[in-house]
Protein backbone atom coordinates (compact mmCIF):
# COMPACT_ATOMS: atom_id res chain seq x y z
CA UNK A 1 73.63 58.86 159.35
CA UNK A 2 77.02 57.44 160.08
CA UNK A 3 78.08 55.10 162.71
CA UNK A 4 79.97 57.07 165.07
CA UNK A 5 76.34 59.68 165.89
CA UNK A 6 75.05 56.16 167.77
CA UNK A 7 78.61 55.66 169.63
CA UNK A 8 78.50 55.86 173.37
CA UNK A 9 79.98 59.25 174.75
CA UNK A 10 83.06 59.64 176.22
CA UNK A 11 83.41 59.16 180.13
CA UNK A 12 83.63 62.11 182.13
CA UNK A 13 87.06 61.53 183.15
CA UNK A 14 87.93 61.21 179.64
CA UNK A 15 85.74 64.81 178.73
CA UNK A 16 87.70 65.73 181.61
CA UNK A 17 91.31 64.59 180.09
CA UNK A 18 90.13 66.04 176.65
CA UNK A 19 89.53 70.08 178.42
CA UNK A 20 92.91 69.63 180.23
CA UNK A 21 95.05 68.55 177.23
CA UNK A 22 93.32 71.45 174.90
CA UNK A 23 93.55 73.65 178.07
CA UNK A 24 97.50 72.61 178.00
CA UNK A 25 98.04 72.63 174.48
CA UNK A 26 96.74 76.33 174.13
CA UNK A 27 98.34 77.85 177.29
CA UNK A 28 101.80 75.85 177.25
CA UNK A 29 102.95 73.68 174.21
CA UNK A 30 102.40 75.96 171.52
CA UNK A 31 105.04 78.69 172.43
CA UNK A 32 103.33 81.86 170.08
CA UNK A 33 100.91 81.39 173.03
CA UNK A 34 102.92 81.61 175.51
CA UNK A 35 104.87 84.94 174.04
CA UNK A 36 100.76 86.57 173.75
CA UNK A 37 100.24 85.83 177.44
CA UNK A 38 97.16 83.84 176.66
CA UNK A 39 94.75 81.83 179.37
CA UNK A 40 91.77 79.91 178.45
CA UNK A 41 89.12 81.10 180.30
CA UNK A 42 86.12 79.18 178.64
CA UNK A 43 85.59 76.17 176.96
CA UNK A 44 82.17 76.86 175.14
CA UNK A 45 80.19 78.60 177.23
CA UNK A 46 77.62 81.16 176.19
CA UNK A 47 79.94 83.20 174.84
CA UNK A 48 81.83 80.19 172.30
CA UNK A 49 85.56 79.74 174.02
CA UNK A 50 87.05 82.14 175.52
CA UNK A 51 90.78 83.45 176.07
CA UNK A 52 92.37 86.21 178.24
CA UNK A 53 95.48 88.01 177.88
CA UNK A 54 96.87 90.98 179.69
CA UNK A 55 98.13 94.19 177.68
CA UNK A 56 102.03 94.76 178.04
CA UNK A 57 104.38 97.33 177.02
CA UNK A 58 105.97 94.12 174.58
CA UNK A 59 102.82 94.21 172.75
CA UNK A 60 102.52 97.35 172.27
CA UNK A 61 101.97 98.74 168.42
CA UNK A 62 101.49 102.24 168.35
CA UNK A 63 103.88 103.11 170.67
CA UNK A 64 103.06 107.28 170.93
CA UNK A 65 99.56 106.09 171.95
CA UNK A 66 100.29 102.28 173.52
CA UNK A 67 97.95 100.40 171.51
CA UNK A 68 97.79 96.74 171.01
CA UNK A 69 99.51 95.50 167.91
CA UNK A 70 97.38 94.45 165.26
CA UNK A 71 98.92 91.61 164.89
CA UNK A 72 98.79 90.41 168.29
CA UNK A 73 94.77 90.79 167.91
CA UNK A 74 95.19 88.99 164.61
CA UNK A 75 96.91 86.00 166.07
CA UNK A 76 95.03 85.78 169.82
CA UNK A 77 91.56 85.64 167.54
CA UNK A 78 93.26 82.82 165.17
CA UNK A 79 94.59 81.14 168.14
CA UNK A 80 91.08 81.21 169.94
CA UNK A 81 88.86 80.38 166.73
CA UNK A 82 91.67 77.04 166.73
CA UNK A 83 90.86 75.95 170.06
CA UNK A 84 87.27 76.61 169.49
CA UNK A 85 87.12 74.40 166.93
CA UNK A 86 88.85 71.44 169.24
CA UNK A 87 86.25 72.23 171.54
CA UNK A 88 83.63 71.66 168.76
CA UNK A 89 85.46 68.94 167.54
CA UNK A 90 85.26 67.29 170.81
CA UNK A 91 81.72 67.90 170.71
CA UNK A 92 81.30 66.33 166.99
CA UNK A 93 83.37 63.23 168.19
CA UNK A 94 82.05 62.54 171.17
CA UNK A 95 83.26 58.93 171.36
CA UNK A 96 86.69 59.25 170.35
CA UNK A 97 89.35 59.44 173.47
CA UNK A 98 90.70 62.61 174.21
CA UNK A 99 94.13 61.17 172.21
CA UNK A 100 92.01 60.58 169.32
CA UNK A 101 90.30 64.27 169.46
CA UNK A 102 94.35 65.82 169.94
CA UNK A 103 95.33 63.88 166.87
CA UNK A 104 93.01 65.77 165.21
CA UNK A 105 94.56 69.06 165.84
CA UNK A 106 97.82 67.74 163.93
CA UNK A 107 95.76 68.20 160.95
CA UNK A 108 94.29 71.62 161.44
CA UNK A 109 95.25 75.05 159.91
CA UNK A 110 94.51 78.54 158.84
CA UNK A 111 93.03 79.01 155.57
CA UNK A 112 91.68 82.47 155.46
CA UNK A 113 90.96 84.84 157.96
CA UNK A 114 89.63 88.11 158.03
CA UNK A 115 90.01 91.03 161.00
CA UNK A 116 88.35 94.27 161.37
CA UNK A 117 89.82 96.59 163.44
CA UNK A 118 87.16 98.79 165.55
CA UNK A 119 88.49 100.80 167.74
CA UNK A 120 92.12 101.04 169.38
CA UNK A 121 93.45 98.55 171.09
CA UNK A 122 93.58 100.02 174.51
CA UNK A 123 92.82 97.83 178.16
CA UNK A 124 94.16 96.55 181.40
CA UNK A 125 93.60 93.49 179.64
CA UNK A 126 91.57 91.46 176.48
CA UNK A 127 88.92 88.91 176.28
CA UNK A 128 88.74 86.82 172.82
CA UNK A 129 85.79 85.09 171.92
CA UNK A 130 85.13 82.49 169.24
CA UNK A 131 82.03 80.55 168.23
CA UNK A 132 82.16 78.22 165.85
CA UNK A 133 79.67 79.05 163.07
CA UNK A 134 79.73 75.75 160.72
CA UNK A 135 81.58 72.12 160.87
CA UNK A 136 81.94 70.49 157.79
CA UNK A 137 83.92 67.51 157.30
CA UNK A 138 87.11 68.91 155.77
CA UNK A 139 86.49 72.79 157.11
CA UNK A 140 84.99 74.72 160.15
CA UNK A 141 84.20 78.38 160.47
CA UNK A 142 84.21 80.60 162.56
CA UNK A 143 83.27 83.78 164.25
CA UNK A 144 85.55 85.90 166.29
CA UNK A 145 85.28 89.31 168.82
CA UNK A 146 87.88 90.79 170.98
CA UNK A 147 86.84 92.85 173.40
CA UNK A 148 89.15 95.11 176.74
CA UNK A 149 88.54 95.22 180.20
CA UNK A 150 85.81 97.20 179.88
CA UNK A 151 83.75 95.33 177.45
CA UNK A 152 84.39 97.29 174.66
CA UNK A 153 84.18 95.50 171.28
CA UNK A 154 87.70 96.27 169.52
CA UNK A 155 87.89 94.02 166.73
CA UNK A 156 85.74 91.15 165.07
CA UNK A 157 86.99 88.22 162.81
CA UNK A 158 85.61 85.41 160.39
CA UNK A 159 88.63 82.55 160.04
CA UNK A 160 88.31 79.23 158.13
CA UNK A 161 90.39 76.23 158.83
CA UNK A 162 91.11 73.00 157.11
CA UNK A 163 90.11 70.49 160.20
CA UNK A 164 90.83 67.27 158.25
């Protein structure tokens, strides 16, 4: 077992400084974010991390029958399986500082991702969910669900990144 399993945990006030830079860096430095509407809701609770967005008429993709985009479900579901996996990450590097967990993020990305599209993308507004399902030491998986107002399931994912 490596070295850093028997390192001391981070303060709370550091966990704490850790949630609000995440919670900062997915609701106001990156920008696609921003454009989506999206609000972290949950940080990993039962239901893996969770963000919110509200449906409007610039997101619209079928426009006869004002459905979401497919692409906007696409990228809310990447952008929530990302910040799930800081959350894990977090988690898996308990002692770092929360500047040592963000640096991490520099070296994250995409590598495959699939969607399945369920049912249309209609709602007041959208919950995505993301649990991570495995994290390596070079990639993390995960699992992804977006679901409307009413708790309908609209779309599921699977998305692997490159975390180091």
């Amino acid at each position: 077992m490596s070295a850093h399993h028997h390192a001391p945990r981070r303060s709370a006030a550091e966990q704490h400084k850790l949630e609000a830079a995440i919670h900062h860096l997915a609701e106001d430095q990156i920008a696609f974010n921003r454009v989506l509407g999206m609000k972290m809701e949950e940080f990993s609770g039962p239901n893996g991390t969770v963000c919110r967005f509200d449906m409007r008429a610039d997101l619209v993709g079928h426009y006869i029958h004002g459905r979401l985009h497919g692409g906007v479900t696409a990228a809310v579901l990447d952008a929530t399986a990302g910040m799930a996996l800081m959350v894990a990450l977090g988690e898996k590097y308990a002692h770092e500082s929360a500047e040592q967990v963000m640096h991490r993020f520099g070296k994250m990305g995409t590598i495959d991702m699939r969607i399945d599209y369920l049912r249309p993308g209609l709602g007041a507004y959208f919950l995505a969910q993301a649990m991570v399902t495995r994290l390596g030491g070079r990639i993390g998986s995960t699992q992804m669900r977006l679901l409307n107002d009413q708790g309908t399931l609209i779309a599921t994912g699977a998305g692997a990144y490159v975390i180091a």
